[in-house]
Protein backbone atom coordinates (compact mmCIF):
# COMPACT_ATOMS: atom_id res chain seq x y z
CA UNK A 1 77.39 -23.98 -42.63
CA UNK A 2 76.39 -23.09 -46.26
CA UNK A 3 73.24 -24.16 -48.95
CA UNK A 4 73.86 -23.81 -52.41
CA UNK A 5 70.52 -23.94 -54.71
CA UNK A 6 71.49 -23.98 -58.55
CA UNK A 7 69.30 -25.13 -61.34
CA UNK A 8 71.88 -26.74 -63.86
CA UNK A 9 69.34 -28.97 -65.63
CA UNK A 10 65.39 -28.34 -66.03
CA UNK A 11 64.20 -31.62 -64.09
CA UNK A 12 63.70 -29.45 -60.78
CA UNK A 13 61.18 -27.48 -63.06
CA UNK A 14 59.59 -30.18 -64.97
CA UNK A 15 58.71 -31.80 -61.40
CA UNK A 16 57.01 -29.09 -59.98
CA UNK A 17 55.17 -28.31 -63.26
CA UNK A 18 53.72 -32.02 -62.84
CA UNK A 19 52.89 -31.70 -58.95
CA UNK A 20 51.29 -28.45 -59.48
CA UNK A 21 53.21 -26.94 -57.24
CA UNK A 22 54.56 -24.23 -59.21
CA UNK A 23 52.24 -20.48 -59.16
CA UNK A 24 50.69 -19.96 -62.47
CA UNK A 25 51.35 -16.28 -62.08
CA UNK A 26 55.01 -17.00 -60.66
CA UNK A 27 54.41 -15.10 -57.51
CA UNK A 28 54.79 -16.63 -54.34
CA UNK A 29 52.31 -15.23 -51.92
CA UNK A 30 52.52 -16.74 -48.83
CA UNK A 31 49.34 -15.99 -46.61
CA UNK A 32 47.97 -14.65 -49.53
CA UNK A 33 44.33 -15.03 -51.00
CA UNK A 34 45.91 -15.39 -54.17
CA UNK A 35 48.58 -17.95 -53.11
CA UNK A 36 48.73 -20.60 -56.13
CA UNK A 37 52.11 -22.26 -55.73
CA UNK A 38 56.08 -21.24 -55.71
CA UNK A 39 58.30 -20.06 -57.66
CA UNK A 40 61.80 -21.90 -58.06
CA UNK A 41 64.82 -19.48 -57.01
CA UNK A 42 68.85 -20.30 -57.33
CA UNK A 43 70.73 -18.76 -54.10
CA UNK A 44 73.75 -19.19 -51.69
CA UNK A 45 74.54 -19.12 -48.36
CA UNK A 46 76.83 -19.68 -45.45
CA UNK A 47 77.12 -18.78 -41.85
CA UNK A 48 79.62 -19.23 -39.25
CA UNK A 49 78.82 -21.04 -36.39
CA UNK A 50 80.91 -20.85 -33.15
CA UNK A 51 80.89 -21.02 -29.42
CA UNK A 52 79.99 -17.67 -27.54
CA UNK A 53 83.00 -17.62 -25.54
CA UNK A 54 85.29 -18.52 -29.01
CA UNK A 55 83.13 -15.47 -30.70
CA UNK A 56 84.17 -13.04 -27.76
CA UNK A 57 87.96 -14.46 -27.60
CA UNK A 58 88.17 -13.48 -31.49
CA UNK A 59 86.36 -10.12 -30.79
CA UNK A 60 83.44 -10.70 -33.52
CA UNK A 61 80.04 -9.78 -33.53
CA UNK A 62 77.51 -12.61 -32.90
CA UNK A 63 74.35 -12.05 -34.78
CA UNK A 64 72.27 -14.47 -32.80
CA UNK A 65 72.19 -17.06 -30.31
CA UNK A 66 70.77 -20.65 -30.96
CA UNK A 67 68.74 -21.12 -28.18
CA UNK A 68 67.41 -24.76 -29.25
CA UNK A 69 66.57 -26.28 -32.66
CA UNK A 70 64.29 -29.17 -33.16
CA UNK A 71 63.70 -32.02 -36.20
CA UNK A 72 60.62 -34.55 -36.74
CA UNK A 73 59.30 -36.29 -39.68
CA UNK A 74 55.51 -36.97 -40.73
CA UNK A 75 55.85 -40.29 -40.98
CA UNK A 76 52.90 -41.63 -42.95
CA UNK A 77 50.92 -38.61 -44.17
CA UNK A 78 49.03 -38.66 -47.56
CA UNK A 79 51.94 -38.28 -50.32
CA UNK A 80 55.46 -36.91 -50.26
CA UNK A 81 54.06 -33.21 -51.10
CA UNK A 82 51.32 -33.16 -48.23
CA UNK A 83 52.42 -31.78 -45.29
CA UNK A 84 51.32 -32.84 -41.23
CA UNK A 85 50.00 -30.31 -39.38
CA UNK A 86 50.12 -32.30 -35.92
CA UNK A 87 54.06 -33.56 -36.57
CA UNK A 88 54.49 -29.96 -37.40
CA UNK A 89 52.68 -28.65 -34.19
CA UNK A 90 54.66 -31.35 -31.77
CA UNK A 91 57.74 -30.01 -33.21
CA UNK A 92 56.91 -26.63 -32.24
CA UNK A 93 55.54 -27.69 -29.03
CA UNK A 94 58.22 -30.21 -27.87
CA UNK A 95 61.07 -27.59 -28.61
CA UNK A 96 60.02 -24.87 -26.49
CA UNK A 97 58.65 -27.11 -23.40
CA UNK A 98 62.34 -28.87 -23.87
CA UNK A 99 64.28 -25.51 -23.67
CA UNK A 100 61.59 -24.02 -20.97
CA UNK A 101 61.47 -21.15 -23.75
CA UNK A 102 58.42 -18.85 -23.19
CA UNK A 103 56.78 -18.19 -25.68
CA UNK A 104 55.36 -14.41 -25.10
CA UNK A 105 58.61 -13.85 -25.25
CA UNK A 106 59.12 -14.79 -28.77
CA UNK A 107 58.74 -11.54 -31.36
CA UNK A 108 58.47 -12.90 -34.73
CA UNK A 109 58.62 -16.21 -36.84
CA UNK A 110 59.78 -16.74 -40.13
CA UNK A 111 57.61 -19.35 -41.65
CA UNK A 112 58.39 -21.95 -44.15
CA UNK A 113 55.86 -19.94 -46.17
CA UNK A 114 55.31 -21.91 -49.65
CA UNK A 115 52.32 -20.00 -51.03
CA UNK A 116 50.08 -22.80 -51.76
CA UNK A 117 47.33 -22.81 -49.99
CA UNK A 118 47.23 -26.53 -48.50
CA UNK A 119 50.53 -25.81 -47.12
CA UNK A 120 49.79 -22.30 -46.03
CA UNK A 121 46.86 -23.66 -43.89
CA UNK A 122 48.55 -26.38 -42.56
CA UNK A 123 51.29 -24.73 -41.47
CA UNK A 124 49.98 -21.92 -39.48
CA UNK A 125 47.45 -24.35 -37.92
CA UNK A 126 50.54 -26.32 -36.48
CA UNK A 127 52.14 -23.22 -35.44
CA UNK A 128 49.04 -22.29 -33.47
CA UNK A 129 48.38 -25.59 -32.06
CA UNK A 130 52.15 -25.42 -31.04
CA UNK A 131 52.09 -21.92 -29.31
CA UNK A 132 48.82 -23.00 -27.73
CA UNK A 133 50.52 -26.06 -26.12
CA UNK A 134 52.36 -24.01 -23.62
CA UNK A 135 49.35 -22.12 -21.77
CA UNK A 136 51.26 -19.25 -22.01
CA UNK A 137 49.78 -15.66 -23.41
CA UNK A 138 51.52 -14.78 -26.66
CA UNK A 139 51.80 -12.20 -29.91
CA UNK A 140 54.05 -12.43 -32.45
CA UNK A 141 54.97 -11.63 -36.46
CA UNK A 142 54.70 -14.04 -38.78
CA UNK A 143 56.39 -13.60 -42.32
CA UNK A 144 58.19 -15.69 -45.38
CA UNK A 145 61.00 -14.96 -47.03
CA UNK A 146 59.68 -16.86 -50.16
CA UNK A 147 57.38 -13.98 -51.18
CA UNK A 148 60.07 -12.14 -52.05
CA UNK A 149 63.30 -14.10 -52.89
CA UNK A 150 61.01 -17.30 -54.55
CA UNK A 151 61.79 -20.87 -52.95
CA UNK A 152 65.60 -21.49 -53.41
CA UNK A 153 64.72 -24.95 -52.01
CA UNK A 154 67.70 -26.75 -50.30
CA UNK A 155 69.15 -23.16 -49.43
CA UNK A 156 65.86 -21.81 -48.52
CA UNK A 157 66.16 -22.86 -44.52
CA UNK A 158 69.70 -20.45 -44.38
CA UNK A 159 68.23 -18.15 -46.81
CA UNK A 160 65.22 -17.57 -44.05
CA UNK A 161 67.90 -17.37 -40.72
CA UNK A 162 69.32 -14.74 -42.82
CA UNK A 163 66.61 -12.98 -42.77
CA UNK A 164 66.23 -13.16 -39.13
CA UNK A 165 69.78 -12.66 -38.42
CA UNK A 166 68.82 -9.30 -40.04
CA UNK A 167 65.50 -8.88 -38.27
CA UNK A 168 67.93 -8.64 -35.47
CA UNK A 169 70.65 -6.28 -37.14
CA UNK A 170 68.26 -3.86 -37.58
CA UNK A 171 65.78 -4.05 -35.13
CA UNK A 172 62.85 -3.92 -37.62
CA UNK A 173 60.41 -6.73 -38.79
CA UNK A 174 60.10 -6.24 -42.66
CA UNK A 175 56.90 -5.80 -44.51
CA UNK A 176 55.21 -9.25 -45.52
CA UNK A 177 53.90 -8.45 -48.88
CA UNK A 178 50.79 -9.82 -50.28
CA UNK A 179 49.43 -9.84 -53.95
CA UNK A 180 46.06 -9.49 -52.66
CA UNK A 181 44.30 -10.33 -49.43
CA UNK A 182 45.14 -11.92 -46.66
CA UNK A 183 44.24 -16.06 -46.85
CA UNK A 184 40.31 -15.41 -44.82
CA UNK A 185 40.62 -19.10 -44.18
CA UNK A 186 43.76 -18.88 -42.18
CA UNK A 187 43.29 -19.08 -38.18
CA UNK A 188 46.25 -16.91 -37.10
CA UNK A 189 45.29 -16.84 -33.37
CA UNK A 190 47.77 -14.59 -31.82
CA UNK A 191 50.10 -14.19 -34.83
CA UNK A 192 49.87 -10.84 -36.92
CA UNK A 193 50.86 -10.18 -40.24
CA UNK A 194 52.01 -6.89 -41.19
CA UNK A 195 52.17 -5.26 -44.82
CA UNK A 196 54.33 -3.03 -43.42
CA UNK A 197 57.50 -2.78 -41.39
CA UNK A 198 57.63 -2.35 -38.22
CA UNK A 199 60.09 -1.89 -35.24
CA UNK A 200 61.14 -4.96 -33.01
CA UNK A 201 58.95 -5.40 -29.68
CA UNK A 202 60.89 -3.69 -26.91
CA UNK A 203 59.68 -6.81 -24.54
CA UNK A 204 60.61 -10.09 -27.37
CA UNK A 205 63.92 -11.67 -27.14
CA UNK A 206 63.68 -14.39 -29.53
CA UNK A 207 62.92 -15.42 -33.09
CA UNK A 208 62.18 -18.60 -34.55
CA UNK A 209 62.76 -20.14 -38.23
CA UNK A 210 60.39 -23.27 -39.28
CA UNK A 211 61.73 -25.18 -42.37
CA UNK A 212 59.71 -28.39 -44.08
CA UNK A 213 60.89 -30.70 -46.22
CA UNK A 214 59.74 -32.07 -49.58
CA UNK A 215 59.92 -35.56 -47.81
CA UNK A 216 57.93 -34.71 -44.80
CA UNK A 217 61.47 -33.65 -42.88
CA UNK A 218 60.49 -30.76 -40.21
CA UNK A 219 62.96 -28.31 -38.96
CA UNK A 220 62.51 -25.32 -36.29
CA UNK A 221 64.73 -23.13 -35.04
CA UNK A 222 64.70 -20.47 -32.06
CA UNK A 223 67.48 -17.69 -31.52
CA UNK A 224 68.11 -15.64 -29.25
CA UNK A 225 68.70 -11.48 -30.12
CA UNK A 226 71.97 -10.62 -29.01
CA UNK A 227 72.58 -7.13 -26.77
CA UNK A 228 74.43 -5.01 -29.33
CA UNK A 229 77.52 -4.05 -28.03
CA UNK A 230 80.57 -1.63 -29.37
CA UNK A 231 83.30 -4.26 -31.24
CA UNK A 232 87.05 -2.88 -30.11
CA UNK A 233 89.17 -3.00 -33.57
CA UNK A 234 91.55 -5.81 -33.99
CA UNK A 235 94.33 -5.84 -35.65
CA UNK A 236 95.46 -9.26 -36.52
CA UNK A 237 97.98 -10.18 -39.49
CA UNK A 238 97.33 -11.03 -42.04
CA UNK A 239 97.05 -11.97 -45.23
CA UNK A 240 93.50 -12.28 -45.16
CA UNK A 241 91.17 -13.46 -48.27
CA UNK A 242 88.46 -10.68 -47.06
């Protein structure tokens, strides 16, 4: 599976520029007080998907398990640009009570994380609202990749498992960086935002990814952290390309 974000042409630009979406200071700051926008970013990537039992046959390291994944739309909603929190919240809600995942088990989320403020808002009310669905007691870390890569649009749903995938490598939830201060008009609940990194929760066993959609598409994603375990060499022939 692979995303490829390139700007070729200026039109992806000149769009933006007349939605306002783009930040006048070209930082995107996600959850921040000063959140005004995004800023455009080219990027690739790919990851291999594969069965467990194919993963363990071939003696490669599996970075994560998908433990479900989950797509609405917004239907009517007031423009192309404005996103629905309750679509976004029965997303949330409908995966987990579908995959009887609990949610105080669940250590971090990677947020779609624009930096506009609308969006911002309307997001981490759904993801609330969502969480709060299951009855169950919950804390987790919420961050964006955006704040520090930019918004490398069609790639910017991989871009963000990456990021988790490494969460998981490492053990460590990276700092969320903010221009300012944190949004005061955000509800965050249960959810935490750190400034500064900080080591996985001993007790959380899965992540989750939330992706939107110009177009009102909704995405969200949970994995599963993998038990690391030692990888016996294998020597296979070859030739190989890398």
């Amino acid at each position: 599976m692979a995303g490829v974000s390139v700007f070729a042409t200026p039109e992806v630009f000149e769009f933006a520029q007349r939605s306002n979406m783009l930040s006048a200071r070209g930082h995107c700051d996600a959850f921040g007080d000063e959140a005004d926008g995004f800023v455009p970013a080219e990027g690739v990537a790919a990851i291999m998907l594969m069965s467990a039992g194919k993963a363990r046959e071939l003696g490669l390291e599996v970075l994560a398990s998908i433990e479900a994944i989950s797509l609405n739309h917004d239907g009517m909603s007031n423009g192309m640009m404005a996103p629905n929190s309750q679509a976004q919240a029965a997303l949330i809600a409908g995966s987990y009570e579908r995959s009887g995942i609990d949610v105080g088990r669940i250590g971090y989320v990677e947020a779609h994380g624009t930096g506009t403020r609308l969006g911002d808002s309307i997001e981490v009310a759904g993801l609330v609202n969502g969480f709060r669905a299951q009855a169950q007691p919950y804390d987790a870390y919420l961050g964006a990749s955006k704040s520090v890569i930019g918004h490398t649009l069609v790639c910017s749903g991989l871009a963000s498992v990456i990021k988790t995938l490494l969460i998981f490598r490492h053990s460590t939830i990276p700092a969320q960086p903010l221009a300012g201060s944190l949004n005061s008009t955000l509800d965050l609940d249960r959810f935490m935002i750190s400034e500064q990194a900080v080591p996985w929760p001993s007790d959380k066993t899965y992540a989750c990814v939330s992706a939107f959609g110009f177009t009102g598409s909704n995405a969200h994603l949970v994995l599963g952290k993998p038990e690391r375990r030692q990888l016996e060499p294998q020597n296979s022939p070859g030739p190989w390309a890398f």
